[in-house]
N, C-alpha and C. Protein backbone atom coordinates (compact mmCIF):
# COMPACT_ATOMS: atom_id res chain seq x y z
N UNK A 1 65.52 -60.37 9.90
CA UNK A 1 65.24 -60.45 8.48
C UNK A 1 66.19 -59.56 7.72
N UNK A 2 66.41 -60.11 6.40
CA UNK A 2 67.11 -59.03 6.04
C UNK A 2 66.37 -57.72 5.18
N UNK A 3 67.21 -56.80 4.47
CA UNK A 3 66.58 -56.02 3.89
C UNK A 3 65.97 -56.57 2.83
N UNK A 4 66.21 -57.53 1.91
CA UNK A 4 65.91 -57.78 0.52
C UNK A 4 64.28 -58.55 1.00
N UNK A 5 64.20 -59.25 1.65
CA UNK A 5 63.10 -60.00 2.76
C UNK A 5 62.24 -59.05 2.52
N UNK A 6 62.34 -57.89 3.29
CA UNK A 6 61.44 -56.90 3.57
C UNK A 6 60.80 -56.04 2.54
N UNK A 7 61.92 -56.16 1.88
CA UNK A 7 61.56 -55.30 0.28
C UNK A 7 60.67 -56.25 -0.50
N UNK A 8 60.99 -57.84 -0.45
CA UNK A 8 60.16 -58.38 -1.36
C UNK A 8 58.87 -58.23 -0.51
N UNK A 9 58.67 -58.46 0.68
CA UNK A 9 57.22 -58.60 1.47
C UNK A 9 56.72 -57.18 1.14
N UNK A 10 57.30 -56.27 0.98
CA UNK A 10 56.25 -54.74 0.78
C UNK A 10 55.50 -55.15 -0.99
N UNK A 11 56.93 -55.50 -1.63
CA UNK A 11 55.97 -55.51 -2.95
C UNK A 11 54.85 -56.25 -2.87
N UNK A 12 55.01 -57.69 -2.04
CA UNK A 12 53.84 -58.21 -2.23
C UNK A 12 52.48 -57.87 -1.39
N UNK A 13 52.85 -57.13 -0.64
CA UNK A 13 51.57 -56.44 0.29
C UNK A 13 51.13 -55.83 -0.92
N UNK A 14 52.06 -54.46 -1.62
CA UNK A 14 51.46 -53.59 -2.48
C UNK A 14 50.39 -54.15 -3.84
N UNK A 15 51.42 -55.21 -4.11
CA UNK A 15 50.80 -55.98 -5.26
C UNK A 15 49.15 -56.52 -4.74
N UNK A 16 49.07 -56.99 -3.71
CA UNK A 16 47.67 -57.57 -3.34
C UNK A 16 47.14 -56.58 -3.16
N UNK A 17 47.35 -55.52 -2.46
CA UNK A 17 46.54 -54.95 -1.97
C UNK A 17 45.80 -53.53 -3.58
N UNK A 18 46.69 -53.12 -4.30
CA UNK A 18 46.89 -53.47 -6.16
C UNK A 18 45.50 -53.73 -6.32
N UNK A 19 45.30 -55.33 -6.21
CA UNK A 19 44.46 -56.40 -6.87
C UNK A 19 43.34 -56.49 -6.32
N UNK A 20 43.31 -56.43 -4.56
CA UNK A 20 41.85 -55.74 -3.84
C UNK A 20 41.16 -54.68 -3.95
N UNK A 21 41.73 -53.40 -4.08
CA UNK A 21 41.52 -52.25 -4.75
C UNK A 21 40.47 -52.74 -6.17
N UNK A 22 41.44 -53.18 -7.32
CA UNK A 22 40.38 -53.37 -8.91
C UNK A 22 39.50 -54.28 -8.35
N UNK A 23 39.62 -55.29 -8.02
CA UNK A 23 38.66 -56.16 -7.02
C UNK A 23 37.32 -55.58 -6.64
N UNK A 24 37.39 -54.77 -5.81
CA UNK A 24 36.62 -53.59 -5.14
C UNK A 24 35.96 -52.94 -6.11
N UNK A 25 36.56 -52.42 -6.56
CA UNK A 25 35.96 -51.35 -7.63
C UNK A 25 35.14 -51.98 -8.84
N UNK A 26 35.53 -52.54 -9.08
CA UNK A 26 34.67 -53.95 -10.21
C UNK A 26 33.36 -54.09 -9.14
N UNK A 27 33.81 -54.90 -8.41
CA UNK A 27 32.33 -54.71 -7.18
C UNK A 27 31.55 -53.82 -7.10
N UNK A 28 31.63 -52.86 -7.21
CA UNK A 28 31.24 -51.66 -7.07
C UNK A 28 30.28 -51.30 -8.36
N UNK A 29 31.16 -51.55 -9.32
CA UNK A 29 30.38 -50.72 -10.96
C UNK A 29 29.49 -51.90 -10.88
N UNK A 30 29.58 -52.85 -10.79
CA UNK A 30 28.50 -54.14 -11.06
C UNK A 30 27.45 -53.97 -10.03
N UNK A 31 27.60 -53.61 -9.47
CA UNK A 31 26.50 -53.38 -8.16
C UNK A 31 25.46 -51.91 -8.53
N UNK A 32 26.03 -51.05 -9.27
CA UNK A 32 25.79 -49.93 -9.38
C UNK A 32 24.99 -49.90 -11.15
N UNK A 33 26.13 -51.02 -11.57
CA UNK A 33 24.67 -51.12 -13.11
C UNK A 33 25.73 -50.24 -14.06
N UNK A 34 27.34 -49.40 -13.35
CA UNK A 34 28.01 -48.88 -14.09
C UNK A 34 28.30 -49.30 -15.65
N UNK A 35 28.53 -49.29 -16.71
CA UNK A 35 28.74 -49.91 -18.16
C UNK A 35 30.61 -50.15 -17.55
N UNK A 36 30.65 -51.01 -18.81
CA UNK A 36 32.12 -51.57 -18.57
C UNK A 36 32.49 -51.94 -17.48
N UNK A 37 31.53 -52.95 -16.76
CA UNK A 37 31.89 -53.72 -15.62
C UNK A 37 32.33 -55.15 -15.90
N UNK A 38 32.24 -55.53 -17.10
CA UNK A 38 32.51 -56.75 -17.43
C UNK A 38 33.01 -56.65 -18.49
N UNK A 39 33.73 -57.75 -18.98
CA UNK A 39 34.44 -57.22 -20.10
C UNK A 39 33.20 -57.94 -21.40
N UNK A 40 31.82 -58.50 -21.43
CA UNK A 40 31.12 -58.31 -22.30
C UNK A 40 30.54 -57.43 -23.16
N UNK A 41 30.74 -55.99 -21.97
CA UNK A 41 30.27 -54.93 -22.44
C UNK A 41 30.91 -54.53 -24.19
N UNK A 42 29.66 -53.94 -25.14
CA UNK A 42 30.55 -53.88 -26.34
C UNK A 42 30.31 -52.78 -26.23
N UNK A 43 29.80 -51.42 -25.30
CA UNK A 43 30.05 -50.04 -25.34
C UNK A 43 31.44 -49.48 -25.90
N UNK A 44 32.11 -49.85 -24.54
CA UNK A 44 33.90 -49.46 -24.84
C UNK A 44 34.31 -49.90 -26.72
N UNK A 45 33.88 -50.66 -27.04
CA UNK A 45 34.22 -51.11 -28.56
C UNK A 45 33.38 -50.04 -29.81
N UNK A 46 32.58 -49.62 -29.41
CA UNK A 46 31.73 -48.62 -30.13
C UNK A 46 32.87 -47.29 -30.42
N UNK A 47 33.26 -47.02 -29.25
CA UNK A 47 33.99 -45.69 -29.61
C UNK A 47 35.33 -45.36 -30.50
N UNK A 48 35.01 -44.67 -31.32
CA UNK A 48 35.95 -44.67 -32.26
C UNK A 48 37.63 -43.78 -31.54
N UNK A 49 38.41 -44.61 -31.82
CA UNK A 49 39.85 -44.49 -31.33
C UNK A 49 40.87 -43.52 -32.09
N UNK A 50 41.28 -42.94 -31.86
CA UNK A 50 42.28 -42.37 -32.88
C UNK A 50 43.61 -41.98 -32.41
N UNK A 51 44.70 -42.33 -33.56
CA UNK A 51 45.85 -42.59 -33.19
C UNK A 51 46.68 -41.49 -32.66
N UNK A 52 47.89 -42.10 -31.85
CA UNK A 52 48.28 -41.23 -30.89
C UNK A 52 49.26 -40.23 -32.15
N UNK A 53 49.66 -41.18 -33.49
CA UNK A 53 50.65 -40.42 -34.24
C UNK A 53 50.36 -40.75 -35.25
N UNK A 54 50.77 -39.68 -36.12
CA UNK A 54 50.06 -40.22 -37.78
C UNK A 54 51.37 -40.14 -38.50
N UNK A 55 51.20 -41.02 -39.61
CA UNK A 55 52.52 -41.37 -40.09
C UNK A 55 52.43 -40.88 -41.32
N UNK A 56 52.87 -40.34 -42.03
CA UNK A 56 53.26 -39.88 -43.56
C UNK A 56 53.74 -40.18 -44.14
N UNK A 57 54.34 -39.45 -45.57
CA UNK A 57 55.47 -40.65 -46.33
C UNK A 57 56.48 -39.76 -45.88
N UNK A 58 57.99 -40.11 -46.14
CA UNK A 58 59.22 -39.70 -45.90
C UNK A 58 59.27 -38.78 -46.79
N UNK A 59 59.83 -37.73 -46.94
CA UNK A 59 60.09 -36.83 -47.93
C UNK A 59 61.70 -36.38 -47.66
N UNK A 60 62.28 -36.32 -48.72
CA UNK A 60 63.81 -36.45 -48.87
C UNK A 60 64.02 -35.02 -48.82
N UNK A 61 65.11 -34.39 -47.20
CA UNK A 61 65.34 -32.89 -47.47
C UNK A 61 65.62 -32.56 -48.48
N UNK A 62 65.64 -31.10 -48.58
CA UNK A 62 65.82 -30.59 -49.81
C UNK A 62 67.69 -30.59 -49.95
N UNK A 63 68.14 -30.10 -50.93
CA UNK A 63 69.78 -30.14 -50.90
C UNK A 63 69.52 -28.27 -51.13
N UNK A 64 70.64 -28.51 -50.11
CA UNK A 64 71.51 -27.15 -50.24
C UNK A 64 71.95 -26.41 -51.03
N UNK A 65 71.87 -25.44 -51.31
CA UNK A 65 72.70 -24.42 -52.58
C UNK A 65 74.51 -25.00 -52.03
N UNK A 66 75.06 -24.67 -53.07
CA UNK A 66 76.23 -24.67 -52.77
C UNK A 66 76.59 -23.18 -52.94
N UNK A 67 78.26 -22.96 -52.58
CA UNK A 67 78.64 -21.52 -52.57
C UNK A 67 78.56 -21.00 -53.61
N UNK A 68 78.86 -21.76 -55.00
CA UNK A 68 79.07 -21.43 -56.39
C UNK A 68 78.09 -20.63 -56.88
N UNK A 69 77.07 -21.46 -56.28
CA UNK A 69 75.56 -21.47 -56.90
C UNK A 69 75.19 -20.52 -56.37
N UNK A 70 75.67 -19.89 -55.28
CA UNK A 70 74.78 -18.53 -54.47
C UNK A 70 75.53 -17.22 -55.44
N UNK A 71 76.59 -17.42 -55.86
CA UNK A 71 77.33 -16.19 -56.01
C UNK A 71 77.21 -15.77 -57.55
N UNK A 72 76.40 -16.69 -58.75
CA UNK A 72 75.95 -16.48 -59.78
C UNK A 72 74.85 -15.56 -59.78
């Protein structure tokens, strides 16, 4: 086989095995009665979010003295 072969077969082990893992774990919270096991749940939607950055208005630097202007 070659190398590229082998490299694609790992991703796809990783990738499935990825997808058995959330698989699993979904199994798990649903079995357990966990909230947000399904995506019906409207808990997760209740909580109020807040942004990662807040935006302002632009404010134009200030201008520089010039030399003239310092030495008056």
């Amino acid at each position: 086989m070659a190398m590229q072969d082998i490299l694609a077969i790992l991703i796809v082990i990783a990738a499935a095995g990825f997808l058995a893992r959330r698989a699993w774990q979904r199994l798990i919270r649903r079995r357990t009665g966990a909230c947000d096991s399904c995506s019906n749940c409207n808990s997760s939607n209740t909580l109020s979010t807040q942004p990662l950055v807040t935006i302002s208005e632009i404010m134009p630097p200030a201008k520089a003295q010039r030399r003239e202007e310092v030495r008056m």
